[in-house]
C-alpha atoms as a PDB file:
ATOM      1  CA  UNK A   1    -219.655-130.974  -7.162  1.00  0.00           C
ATOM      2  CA  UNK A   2    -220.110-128.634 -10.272  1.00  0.00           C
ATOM      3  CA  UNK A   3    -216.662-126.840 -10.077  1.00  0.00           C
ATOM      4  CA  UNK A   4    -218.274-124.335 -12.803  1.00  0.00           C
ATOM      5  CA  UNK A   5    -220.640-123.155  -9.705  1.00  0.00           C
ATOM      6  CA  UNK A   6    -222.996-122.747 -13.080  1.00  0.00           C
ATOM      7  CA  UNK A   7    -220.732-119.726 -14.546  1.00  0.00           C
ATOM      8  CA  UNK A   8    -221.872-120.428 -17.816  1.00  0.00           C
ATOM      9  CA  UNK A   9    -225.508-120.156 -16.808  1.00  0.00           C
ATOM     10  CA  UNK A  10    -224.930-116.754 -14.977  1.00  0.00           C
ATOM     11  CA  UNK A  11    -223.264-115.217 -18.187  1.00  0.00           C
ATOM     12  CA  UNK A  12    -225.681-116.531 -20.598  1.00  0.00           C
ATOM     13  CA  UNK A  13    -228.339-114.981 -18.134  1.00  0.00           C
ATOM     14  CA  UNK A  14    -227.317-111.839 -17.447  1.00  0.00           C
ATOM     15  CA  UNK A  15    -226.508-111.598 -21.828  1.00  0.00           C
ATOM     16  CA  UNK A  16    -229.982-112.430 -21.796  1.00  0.00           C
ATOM     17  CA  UNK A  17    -230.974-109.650 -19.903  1.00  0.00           C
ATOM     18  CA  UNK A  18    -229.371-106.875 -21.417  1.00  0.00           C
ATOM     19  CA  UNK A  19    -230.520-108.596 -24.763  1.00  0.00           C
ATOM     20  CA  UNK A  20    -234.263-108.350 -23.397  1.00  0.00           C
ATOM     21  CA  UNK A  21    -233.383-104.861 -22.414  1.00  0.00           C
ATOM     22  CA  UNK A  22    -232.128-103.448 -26.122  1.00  0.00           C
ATOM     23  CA  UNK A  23    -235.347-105.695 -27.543  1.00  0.00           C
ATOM     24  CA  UNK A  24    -237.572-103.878 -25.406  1.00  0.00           C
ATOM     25  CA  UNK A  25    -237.301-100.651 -27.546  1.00  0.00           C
ATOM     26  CA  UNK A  26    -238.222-102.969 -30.630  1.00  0.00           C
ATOM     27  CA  UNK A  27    -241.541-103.580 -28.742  1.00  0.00           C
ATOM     28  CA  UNK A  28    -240.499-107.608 -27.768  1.00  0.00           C
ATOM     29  CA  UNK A  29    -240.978-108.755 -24.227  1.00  0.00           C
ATOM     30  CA  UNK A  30    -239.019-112.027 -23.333  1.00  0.00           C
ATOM     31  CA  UNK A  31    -242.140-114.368 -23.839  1.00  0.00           C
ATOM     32  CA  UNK A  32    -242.621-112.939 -27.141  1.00  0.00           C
ATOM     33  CA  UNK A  33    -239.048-113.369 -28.019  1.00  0.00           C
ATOM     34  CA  UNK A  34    -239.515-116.988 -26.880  1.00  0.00           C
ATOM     35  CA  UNK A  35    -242.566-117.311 -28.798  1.00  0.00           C
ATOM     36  CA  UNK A  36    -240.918-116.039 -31.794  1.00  0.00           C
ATOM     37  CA  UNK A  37    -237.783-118.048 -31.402  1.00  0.00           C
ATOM     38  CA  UNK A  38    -240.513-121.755 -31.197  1.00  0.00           C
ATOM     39  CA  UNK A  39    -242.001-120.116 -34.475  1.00  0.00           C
ATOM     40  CA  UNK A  40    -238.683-119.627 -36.354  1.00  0.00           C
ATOM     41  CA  UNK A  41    -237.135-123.252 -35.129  1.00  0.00           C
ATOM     42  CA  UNK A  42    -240.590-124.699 -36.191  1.00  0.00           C
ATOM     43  CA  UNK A  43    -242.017-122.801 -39.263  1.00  0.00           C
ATOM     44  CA  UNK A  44    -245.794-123.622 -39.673  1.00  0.00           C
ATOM     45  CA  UNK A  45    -246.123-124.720 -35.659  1.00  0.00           C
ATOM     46  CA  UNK A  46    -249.472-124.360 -34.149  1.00  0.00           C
ATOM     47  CA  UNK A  47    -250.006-122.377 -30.678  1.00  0.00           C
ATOM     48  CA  UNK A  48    -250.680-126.377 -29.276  1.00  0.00           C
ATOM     49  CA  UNK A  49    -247.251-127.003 -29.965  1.00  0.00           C
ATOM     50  CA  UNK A  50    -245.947-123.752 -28.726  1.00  0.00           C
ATOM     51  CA  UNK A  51    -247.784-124.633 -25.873  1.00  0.00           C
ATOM     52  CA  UNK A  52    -246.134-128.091 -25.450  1.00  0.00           C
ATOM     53  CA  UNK A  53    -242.609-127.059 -26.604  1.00  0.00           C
ATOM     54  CA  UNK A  54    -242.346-123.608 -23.807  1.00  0.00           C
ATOM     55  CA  UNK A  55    -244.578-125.088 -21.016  1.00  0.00           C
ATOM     56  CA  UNK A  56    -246.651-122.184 -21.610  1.00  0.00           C
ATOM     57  CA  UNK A  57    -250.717-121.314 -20.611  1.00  0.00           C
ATOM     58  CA  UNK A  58    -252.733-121.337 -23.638  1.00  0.00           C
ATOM     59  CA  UNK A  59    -254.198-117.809 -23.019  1.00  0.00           C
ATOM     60  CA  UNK A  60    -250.572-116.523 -22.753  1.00  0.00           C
ATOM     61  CA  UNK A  61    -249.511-118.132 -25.882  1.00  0.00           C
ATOM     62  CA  UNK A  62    -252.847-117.136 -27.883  1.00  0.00           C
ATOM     63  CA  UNK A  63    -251.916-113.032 -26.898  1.00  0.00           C
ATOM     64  CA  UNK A  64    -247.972-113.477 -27.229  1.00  0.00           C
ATOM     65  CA  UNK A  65    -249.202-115.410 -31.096  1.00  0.00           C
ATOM     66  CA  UNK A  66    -251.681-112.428 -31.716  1.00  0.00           C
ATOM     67  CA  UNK A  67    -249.258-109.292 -30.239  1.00  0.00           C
ATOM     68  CA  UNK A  68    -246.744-110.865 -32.660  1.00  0.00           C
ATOM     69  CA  UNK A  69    -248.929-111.089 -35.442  1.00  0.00           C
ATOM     70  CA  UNK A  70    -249.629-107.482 -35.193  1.00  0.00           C
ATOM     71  CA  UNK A  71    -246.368-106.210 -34.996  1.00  0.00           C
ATOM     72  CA  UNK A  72    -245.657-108.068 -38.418  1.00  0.00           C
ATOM     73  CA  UNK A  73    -243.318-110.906 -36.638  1.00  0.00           C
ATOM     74  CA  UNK A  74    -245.902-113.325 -37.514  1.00  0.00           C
ATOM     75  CA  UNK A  75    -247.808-114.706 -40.422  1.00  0.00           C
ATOM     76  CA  UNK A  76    -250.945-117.557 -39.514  1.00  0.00           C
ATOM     77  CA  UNK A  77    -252.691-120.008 -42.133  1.00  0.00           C
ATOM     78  CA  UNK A  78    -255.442-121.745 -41.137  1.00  0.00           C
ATOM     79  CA  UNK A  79    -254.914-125.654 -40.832  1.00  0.00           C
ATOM     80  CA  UNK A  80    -257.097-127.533 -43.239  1.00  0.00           C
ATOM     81  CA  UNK A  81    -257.819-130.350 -41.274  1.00  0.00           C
ATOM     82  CA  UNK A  82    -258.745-128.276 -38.634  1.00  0.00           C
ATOM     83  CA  UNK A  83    -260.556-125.184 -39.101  1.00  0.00           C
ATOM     84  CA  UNK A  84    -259.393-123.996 -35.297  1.00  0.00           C
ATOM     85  CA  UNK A  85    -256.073-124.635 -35.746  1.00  0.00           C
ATOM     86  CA  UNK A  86    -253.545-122.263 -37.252  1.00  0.00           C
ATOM     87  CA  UNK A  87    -250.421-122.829 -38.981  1.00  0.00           C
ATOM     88  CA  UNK A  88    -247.824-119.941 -37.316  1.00  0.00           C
ATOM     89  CA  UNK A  89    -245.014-118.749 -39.914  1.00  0.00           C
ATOM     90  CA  UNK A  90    -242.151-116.322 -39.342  1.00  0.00           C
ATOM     91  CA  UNK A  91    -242.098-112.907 -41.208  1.00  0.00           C
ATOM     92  CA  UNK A  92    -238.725-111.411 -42.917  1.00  0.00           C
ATOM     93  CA  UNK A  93    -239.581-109.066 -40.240  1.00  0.00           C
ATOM     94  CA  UNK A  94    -238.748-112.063 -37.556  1.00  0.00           C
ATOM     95  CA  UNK A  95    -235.563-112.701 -38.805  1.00  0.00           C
ATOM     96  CA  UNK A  96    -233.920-108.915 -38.900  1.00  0.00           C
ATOM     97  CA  UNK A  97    -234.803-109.241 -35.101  1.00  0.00           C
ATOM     98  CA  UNK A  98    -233.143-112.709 -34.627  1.00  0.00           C
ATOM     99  CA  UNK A  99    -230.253-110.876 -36.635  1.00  0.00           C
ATOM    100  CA  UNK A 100    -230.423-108.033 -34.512  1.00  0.00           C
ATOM    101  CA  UNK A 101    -230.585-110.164 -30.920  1.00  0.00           C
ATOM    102  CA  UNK A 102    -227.417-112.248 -32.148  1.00  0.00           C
ATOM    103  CA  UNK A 103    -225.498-108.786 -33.024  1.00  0.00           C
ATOM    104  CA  UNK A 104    -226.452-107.534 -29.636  1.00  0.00           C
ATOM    105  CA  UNK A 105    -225.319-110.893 -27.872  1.00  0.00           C
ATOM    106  CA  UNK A 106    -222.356-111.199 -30.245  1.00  0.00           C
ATOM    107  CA  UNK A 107    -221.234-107.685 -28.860  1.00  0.00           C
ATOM    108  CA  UNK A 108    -221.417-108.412 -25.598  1.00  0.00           C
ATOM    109  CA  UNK A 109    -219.532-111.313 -25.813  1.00  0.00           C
ATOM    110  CA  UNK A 110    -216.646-109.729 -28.094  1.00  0.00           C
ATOM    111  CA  UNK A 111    -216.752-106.869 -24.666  1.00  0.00           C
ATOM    112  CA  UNK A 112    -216.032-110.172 -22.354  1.00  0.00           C
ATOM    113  CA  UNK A 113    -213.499-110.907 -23.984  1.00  0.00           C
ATOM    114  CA  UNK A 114    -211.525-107.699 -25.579  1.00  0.00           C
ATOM    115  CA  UNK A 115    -209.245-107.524 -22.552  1.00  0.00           C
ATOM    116  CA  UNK A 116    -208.365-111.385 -22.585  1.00  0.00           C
ATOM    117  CA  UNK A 117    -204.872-111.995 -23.933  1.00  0.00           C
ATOM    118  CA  UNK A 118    -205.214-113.540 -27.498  1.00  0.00           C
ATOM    119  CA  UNK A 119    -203.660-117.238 -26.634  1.00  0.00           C
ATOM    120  CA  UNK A 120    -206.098-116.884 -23.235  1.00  0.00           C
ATOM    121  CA  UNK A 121    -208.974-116.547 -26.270  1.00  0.00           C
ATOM    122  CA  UNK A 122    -208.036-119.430 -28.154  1.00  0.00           C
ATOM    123  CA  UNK A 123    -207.741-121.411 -25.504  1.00  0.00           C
ATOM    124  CA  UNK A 124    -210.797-120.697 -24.159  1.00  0.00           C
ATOM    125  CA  UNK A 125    -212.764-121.050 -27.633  1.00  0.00           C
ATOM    126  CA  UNK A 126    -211.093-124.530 -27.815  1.00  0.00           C
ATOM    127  CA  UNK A 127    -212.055-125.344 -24.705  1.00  0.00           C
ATOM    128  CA  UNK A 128    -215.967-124.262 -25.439  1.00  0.00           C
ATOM    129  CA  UNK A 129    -216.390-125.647 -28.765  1.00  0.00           C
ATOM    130  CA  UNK A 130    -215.233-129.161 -27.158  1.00  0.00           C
ATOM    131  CA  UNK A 131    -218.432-128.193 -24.102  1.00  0.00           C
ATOM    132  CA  UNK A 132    -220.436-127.074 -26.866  1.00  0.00           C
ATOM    133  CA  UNK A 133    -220.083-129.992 -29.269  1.00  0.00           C
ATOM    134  CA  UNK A 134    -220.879-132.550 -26.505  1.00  0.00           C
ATOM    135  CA  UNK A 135    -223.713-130.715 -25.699  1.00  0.00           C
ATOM    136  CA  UNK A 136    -224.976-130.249 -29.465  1.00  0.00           C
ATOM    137  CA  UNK A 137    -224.691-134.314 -29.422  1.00  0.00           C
ATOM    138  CA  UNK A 138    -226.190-135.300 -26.209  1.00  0.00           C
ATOM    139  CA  UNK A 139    -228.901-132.911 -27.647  1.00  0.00           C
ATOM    140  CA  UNK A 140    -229.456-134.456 -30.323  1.00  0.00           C
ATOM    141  CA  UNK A 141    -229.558-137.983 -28.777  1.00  0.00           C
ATOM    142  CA  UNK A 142    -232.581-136.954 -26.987  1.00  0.00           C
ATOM    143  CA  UNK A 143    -230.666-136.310 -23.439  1.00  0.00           C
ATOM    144  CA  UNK A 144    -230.393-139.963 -22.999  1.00  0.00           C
ATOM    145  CA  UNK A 145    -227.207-140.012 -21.028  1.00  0.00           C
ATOM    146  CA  UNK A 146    -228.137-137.097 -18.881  1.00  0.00           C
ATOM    147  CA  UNK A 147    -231.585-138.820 -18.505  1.00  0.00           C
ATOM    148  CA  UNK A 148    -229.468-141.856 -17.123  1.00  0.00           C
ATOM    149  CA  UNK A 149    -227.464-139.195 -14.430  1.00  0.00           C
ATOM    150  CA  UNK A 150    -230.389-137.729 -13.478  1.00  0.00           C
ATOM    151  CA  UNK A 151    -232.168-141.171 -12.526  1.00  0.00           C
ATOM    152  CA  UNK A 152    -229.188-142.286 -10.521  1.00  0.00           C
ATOM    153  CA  UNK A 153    -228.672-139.139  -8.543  1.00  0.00           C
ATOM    154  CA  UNK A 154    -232.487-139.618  -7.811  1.00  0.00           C
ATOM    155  CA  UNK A 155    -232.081-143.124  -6.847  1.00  0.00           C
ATOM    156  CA  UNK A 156    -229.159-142.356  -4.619  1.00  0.00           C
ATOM    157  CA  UNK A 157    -231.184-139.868  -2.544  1.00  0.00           C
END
């Protein structure tokens, strides 16, 4: 029983949207912004990978690459190994808007939580970091023990 009833996943969603909103006067649609986001974790990524990484259609990745290009978000070098294949690289342009989406989500946050009492913040800032941290690991250890949940609650069904 998740006795969150996915909170966390609500807030970060509807952040998300009003974050999409604002970004949408800076001429970035959500796939874009995903697009981007692959590029900037993964500097010199091909649209194969992008394709891989997002579960994306080739075609849609190909016009998100090629929209971004345009607007100056995104720099290509052709692969030498592969005349086809292009090398995707973030601009300086890229990062003032990853700047710009954490100030907008930063905000928003800081509004959540300007009424809370101050120990209620700390608290609840401990209480994340320790979420967050175990999260960052099993990350990092390639999901294995959520892999291993996930397999039992299918077995027991």
């Amino acid at each position: 029983m998740d006795i969150t009833k996915r909170r966390i996943t609500k807030i970060a969603r509807e952040v998300n949207r009003f974050t999409v909103s604002w970004l949408k006067e800076e001429g970035i649609g959500s796939s874009e912004l995903d697009v981007l986001h692959a590029v900037r974790k993964n500097p010199g990524i091909t649209q194969a990978a992008i394709c891989q990484r997002l579960g994306m259609d080739k075609g849609a990745v190909a016009r998100q690459t090629a929209n971004l290009e345009a607007k100056g978000y995104l720099t290509r070098t052709q692969n030498p190994k592969d005349k086809r294949s292009y090398f995707l690289f973030p601009t300086s342009k890229a990062d003032q808007l990853k700047n710009s989406k954490a100030n907008i989500e930063a905000t928003f946050y800081e509004w959540l939580l300007e009424e809370m009492p101050a120990e209620d913040k700390q608290e609840f800032v401990r209480l994340l970091d320790q979420i967050y941290l175990r999260c960052k690991a099993e990350s990092k250890a390639d999901f294995v023990h959520m892999n291993a949940v996930m397999e039992r609650n299918k077995d027991e069904k």
